[in-house]
Protein backbone atom coordinates (compact mmCIF):
# COMPACT_ATOMS: atom_id res chain seq x y z
CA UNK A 1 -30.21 -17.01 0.24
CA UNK A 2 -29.08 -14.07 -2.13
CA UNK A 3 -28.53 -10.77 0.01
CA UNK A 4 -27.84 -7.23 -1.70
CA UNK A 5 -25.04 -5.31 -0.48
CA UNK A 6 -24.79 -1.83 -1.68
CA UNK A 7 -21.63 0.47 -1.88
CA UNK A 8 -21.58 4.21 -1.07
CA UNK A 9 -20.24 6.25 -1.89
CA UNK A 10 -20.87 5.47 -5.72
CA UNK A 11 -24.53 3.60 -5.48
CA UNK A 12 -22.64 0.24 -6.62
CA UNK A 13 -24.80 -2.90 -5.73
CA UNK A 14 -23.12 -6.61 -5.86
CA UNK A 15 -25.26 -9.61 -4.79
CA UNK A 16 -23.48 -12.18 -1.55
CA UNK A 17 -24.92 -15.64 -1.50
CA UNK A 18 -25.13 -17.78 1.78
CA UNK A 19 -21.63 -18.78 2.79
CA UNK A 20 -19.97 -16.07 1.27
CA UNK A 21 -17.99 -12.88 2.56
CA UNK A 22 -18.67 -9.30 1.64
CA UNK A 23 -14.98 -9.55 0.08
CA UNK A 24 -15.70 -12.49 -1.87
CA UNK A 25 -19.55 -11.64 -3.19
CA UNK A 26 -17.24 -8.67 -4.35
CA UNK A 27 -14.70 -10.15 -6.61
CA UNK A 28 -16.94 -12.39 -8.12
CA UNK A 29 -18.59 -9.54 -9.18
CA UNK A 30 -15.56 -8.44 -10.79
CA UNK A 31 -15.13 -5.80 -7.79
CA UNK A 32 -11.76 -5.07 -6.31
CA UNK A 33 -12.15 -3.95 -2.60
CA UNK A 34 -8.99 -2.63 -0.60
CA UNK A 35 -7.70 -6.33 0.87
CA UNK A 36 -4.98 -8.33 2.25
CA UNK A 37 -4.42 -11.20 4.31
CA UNK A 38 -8.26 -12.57 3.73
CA UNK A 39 -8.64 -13.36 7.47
CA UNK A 40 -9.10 -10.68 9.32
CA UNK A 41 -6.08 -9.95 10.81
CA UNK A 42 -4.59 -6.79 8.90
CA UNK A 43 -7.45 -4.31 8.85
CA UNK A 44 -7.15 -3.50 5.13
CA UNK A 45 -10.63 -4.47 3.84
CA UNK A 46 -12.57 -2.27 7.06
CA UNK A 47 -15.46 -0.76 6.06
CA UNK A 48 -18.56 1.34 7.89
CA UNK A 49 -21.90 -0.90 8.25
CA UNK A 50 -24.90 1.92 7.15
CA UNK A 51 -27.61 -0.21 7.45
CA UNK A 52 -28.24 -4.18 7.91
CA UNK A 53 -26.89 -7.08 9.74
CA UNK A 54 -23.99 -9.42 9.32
CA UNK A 55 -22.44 -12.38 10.68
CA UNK A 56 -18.92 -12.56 12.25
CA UNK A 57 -17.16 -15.58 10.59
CA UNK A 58 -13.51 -14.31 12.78
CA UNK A 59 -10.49 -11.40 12.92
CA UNK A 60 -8.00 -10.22 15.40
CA UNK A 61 -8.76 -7.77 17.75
CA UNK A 62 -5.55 -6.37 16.91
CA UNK A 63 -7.12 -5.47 13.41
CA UNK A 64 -11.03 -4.78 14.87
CA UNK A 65 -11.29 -3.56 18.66
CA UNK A 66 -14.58 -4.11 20.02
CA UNK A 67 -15.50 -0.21 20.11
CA UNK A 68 -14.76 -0.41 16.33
CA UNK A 69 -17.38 -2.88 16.12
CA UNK A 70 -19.60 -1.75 18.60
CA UNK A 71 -19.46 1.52 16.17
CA UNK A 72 -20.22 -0.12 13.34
CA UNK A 73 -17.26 -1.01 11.40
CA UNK A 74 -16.40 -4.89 9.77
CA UNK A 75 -14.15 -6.13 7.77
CA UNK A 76 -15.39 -7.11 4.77
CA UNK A 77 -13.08 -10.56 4.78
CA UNK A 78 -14.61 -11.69 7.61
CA UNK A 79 -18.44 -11.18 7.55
CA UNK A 80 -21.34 -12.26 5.66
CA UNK A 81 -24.87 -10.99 5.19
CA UNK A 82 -27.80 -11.84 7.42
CA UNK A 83 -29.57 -9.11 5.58
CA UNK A 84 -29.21 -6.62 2.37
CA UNK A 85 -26.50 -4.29 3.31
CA UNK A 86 -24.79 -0.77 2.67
CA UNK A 87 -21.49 0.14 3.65
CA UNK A 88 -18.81 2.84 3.21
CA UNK A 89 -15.48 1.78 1.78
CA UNK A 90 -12.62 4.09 1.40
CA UNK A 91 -12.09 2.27 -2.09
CA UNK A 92 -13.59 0.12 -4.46
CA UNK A 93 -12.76 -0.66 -8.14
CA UNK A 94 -13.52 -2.58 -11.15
CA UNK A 95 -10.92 -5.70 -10.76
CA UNK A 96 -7.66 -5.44 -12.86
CA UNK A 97 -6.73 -8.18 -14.73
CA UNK A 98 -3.37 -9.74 -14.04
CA UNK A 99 -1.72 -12.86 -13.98
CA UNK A 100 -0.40 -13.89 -10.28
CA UNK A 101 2.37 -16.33 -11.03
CA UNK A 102 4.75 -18.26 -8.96
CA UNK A 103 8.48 -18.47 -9.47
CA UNK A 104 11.93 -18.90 -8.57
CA UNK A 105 14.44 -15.78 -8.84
CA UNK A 106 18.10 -14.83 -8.45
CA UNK A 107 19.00 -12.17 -5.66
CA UNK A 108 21.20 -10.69 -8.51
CA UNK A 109 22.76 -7.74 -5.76
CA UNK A 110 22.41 -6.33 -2.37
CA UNK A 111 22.76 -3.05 -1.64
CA UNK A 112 22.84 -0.67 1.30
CA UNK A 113 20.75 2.50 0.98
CA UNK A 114 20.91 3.40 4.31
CA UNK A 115 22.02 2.42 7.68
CA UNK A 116 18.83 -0.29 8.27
CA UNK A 117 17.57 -0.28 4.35
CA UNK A 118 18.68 -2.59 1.91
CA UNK A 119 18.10 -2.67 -2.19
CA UNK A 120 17.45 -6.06 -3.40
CA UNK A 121 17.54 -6.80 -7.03
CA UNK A 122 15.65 -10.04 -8.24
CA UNK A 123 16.56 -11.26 -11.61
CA UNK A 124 13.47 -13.09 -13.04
CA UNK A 125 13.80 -16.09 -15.42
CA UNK A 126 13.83 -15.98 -18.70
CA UNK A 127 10.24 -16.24 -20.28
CA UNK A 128 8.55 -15.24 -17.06
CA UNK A 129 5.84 -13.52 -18.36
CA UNK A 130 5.38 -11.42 -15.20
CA UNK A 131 4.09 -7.68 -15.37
CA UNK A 132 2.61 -5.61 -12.68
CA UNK A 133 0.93 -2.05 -12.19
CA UNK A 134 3.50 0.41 -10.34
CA UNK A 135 2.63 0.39 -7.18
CA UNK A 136 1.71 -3.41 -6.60
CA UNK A 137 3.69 -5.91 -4.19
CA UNK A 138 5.34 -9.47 -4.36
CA UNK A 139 5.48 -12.35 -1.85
CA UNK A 140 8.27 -14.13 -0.73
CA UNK A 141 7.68 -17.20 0.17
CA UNK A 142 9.58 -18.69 2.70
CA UNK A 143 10.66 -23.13 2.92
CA UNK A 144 8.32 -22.85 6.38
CA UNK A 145 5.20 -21.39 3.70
CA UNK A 146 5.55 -18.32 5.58
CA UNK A 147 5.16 -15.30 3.67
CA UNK A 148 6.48 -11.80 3.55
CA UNK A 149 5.05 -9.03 1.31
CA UNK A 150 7.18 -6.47 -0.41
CA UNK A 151 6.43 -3.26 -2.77
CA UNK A 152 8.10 -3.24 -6.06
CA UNK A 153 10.11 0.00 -6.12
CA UNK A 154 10.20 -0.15 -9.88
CA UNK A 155 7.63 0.36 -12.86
CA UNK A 156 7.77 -2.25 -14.75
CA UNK A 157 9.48 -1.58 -18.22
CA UNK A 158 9.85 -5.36 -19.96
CA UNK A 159 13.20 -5.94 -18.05
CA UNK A 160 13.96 -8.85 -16.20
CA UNK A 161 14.11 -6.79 -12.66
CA UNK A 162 12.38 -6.53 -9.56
CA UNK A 163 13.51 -3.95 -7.10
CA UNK A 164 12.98 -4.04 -3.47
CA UNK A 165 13.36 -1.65 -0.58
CA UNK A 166 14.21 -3.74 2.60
CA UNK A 167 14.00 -2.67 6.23
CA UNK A 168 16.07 -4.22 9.00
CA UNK A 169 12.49 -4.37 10.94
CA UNK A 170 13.18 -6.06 14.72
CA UNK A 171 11.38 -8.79 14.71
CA UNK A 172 10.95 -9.12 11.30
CA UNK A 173 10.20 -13.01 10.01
CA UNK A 174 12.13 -12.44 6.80
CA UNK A 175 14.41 -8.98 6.97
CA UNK A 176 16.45 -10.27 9.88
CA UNK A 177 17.20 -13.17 7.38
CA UNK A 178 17.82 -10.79 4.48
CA UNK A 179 20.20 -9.06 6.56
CA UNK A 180 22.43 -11.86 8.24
CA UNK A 181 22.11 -14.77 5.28
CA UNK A 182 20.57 -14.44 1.97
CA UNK A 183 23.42 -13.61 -0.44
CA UNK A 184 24.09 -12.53 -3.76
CA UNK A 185 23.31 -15.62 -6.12
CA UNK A 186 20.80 -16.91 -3.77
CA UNK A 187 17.50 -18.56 -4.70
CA UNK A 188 13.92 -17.17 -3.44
CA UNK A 189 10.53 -18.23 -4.18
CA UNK A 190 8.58 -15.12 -4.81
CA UNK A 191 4.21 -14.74 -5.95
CA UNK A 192 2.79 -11.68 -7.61
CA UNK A 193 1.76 -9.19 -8.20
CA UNK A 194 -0.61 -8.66 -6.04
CA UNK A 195 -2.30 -5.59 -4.36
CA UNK A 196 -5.09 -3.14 -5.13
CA UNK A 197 -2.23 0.09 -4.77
CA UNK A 198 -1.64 1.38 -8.40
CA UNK A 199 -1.50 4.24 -10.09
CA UNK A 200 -5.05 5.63 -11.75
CA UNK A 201 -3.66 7.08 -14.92
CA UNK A 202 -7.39 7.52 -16.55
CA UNK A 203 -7.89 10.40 -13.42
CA UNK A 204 -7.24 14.27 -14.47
CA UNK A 205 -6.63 15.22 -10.55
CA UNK A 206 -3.22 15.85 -9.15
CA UNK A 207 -1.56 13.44 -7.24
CA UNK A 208 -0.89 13.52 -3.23
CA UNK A 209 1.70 10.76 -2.51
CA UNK A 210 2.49 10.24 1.28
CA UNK A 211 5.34 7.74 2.22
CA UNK A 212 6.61 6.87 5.93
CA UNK A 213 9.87 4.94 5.40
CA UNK A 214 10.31 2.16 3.11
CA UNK A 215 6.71 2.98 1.71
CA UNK A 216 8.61 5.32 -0.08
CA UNK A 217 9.26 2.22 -2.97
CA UNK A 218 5.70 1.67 -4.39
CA UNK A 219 5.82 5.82 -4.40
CA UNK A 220 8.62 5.55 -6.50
CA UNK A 221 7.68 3.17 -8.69
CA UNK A 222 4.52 5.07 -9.51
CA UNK A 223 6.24 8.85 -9.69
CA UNK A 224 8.86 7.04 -12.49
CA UNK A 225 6.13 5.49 -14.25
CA UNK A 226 4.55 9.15 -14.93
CA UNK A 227 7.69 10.57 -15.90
CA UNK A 228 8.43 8.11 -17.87
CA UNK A 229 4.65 8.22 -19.62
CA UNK A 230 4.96 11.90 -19.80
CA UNK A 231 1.70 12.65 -17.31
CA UNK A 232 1.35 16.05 -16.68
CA UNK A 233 -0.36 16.92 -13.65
CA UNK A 234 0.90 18.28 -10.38
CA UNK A 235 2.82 15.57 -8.27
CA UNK A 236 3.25 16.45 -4.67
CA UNK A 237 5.63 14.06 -2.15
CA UNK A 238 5.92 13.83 1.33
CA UNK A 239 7.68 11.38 2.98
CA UNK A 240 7.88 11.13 6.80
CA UNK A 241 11.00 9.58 8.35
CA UNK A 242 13.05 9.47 11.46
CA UNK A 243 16.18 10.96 11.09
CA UNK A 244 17.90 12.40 8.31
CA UNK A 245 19.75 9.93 7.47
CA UNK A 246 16.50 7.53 6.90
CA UNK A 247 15.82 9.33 3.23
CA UNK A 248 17.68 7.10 1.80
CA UNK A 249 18.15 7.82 -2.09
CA UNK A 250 18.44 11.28 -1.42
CA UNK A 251 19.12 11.98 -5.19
CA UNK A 252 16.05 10.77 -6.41
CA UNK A 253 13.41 13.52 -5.42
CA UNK A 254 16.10 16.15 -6.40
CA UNK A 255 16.38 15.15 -9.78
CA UNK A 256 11.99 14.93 -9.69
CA UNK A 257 12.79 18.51 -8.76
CA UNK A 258 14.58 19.48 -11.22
CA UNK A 259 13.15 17.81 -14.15
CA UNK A 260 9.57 17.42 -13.46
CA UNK A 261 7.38 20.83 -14.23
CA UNK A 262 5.09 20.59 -11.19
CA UNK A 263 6.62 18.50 -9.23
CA UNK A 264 6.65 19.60 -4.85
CA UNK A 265 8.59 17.98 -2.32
CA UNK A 266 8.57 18.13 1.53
CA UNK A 267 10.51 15.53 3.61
CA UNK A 268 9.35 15.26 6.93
CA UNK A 269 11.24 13.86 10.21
CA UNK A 270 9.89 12.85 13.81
CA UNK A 271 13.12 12.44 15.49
CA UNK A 272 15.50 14.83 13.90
CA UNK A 273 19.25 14.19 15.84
CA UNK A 274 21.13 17.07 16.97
CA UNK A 275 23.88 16.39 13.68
CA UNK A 276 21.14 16.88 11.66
CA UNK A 277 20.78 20.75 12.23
CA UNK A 278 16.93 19.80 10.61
CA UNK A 279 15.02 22.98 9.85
CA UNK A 280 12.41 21.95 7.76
CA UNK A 281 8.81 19.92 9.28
CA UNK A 282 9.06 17.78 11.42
CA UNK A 283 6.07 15.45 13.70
CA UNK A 284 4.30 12.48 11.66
CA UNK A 285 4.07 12.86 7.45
CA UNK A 286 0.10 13.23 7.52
CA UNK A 287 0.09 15.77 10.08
CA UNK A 288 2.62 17.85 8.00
CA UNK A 289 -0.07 17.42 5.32
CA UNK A 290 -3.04 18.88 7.61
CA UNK A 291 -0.89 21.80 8.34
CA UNK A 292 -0.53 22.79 5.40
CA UNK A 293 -3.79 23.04 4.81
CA UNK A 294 -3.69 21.42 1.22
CA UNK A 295 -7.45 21.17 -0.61
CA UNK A 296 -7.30 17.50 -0.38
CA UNK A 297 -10.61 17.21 -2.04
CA UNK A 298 -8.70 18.16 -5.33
CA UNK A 299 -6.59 15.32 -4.99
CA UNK A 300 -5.86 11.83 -5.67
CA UNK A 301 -4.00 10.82 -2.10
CA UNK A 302 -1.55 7.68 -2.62
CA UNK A 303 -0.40 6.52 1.05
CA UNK A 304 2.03 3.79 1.82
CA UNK A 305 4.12 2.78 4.88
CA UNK A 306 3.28 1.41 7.88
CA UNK A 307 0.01 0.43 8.82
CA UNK A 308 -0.94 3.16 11.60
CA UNK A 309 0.62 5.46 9.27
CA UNK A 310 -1.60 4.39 6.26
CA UNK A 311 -4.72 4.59 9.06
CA UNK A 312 -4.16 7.74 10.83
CA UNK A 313 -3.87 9.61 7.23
CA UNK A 314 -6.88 8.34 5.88
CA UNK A 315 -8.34 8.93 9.24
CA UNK A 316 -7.14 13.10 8.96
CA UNK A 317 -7.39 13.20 5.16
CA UNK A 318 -11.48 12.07 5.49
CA UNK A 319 -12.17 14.10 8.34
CA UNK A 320 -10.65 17.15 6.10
CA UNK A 321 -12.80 16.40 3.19
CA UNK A 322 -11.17 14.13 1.19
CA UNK A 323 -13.65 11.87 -0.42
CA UNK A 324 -12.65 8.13 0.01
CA UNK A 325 -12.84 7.21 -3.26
CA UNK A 326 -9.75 9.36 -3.97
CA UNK A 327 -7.49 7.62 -0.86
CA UNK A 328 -5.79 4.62 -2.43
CA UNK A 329 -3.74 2.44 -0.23
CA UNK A 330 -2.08 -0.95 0.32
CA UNK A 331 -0.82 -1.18 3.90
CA UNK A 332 1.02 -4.44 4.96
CA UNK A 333 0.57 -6.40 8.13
CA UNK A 334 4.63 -6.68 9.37
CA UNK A 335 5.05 -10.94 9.43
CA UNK A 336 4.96 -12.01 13.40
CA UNK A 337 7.41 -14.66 14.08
């Protein structure tokens, strides 16, 4: 049976046959909802059940509590239809078209940016026919079949390069590895691109980009494909760190400074050491946003870092009147060993 699910805001309809997820009905429909690991355990595709009734096929509780439910949020992965529906999403768009490919790459340098943050340069083959939107993500695929997802911290310009911004993360199924053994020269298996995060060049708004950490690479990626396309609408970064000496590539938002015409920048630490002598903000990156008291309606918002991060902000930027069809994010679930 053929159930109707409708999409506010927006007044988008898709049909979901028997059998199928939300998610699913809405890529065959040539829909792109906000998505990642397809099983319910990352959170990304949540949305707000308005009106109707669905079946639980299964998630993590980790990604879904109970009182989430019990409110009326799913996750669009892991439901279907008992009845026509309408839900809130914070994002939906027409699906891009790109190639996903598979292939093997050279780990052509290593680089430290920062005391737990490598660079990692890929060297793609020749004829690889790969091209992604700034702001999209590769997989590495591990000999086990385990995968680890990365941003691409560079806009893609017809060279063979992929550039990645690695964190030391405890814990982490592939950075620990990155760290103690891959080497220059070495071989990885990588997929892509993949991810619904890219830059909407067809909007006339400003741009809000908020970065904790290393989601400060997809950022860059799509502030450097702007420049370089000669965009001219205000651009305003914050990115939310640690300590000092977490911002790594320093240089970078100076030069935006000095060369872009309306370009703002406000770095933002939660644990600012003593050496530091910080006097700028400091508490998390979206709170720093609240505070000051930008018209976020006005904006396109760009978010990426860690997953609470990515949540809390769209959380605050909502509840202050952003509408969620400007709030574009791609948060990762870290890899559990």
């Amino acid at each position: 049976m053929t159930r109707i699910v409708k999409v506010v805001p927006g007044d988008l309809t898709f049909s979901c046959n028997s059998n199928e997820s939300v998610l699913e009905a809405a890529e065959r429909s040539q829909w792109r909802l906000p998505s990642r690991c397809r099983n319910g355990t990352c959170g990304t595709c949540r949305a707000q059940l308005l009106a109707g009734k669905v079946r639980w096929l299964s998630h993590d509780q980790t990604a879904l509590s109970p009182d989430e439910i019990a409110s009326g949020q799913i996750l669009c992965c892991s439901v279907e239809p008992l009845t026509d529906l309408v839900i809130e999403v914070s994002s939906i768009q027409p699906a891009v078209e790109r190639t996903v490919k598979k292939m093997r790459v050279r780990v052509e340098s290593i680089e430290s940016l920062a005391h737990d943050v490598v660079r990692l340069m890929l060297k793609l083959p020749d004829n690889h026919g790969l091209s992604w939107l700034p702001g999209q993500y590769i997989e590495i695929i591990l000999p086990t079949g385990e995968r680890r997802s990365f941003s691409i911290a560079n806009h893609f310009t017809g060279t063979p390069w992929i550039e990645l911004h690695i964190r030391n993360l405890a814990g982490g199924l592939l950075s620990g590895k990155l760290f103690s053994q891959v080497k220059e020269k070495s071989l990885l298996q990588i997929e892509g691109p993949l991810g619904d995060f890219y830059l909407r060049k067809d909007s006339p708004r400003p741009a809000l980009f908020v970065a904790g950490g290393t989601g400060f690479a997809p950022i860059k990626a799509i502030i450097e494909e702007l420049v370089a396309s000669g965009v001219d609408r205000p651009l305003h970064l914050y990115w939310g760190v640690r300590a000092l000496r977490d911002l790594y590539l320093p240089a970078l938002p100076q030069e935006w400074l000095r060369t872009v015409k309306d370009f703002c920048y406000v770095p933002v630490l939660s644990e600012p050491q003593i050496e530091d002598d910080w006097q700028g903000k400091r508490g998390f990156v979206h709170e720093a946003v609240a505070a000051d008291e930008v018209n976020l309606a006005s904006f396109d918002v760009y978010a990426a870092g860690p997953p609470v991060m990515v949540q809390s902000a769209h959380q605050a930027f909502i509840a202050r009147g952003l509408p969620p069809t400007q709030f574009f994010s791609d948060p990762f679930e870290y890899a559990r060993r």
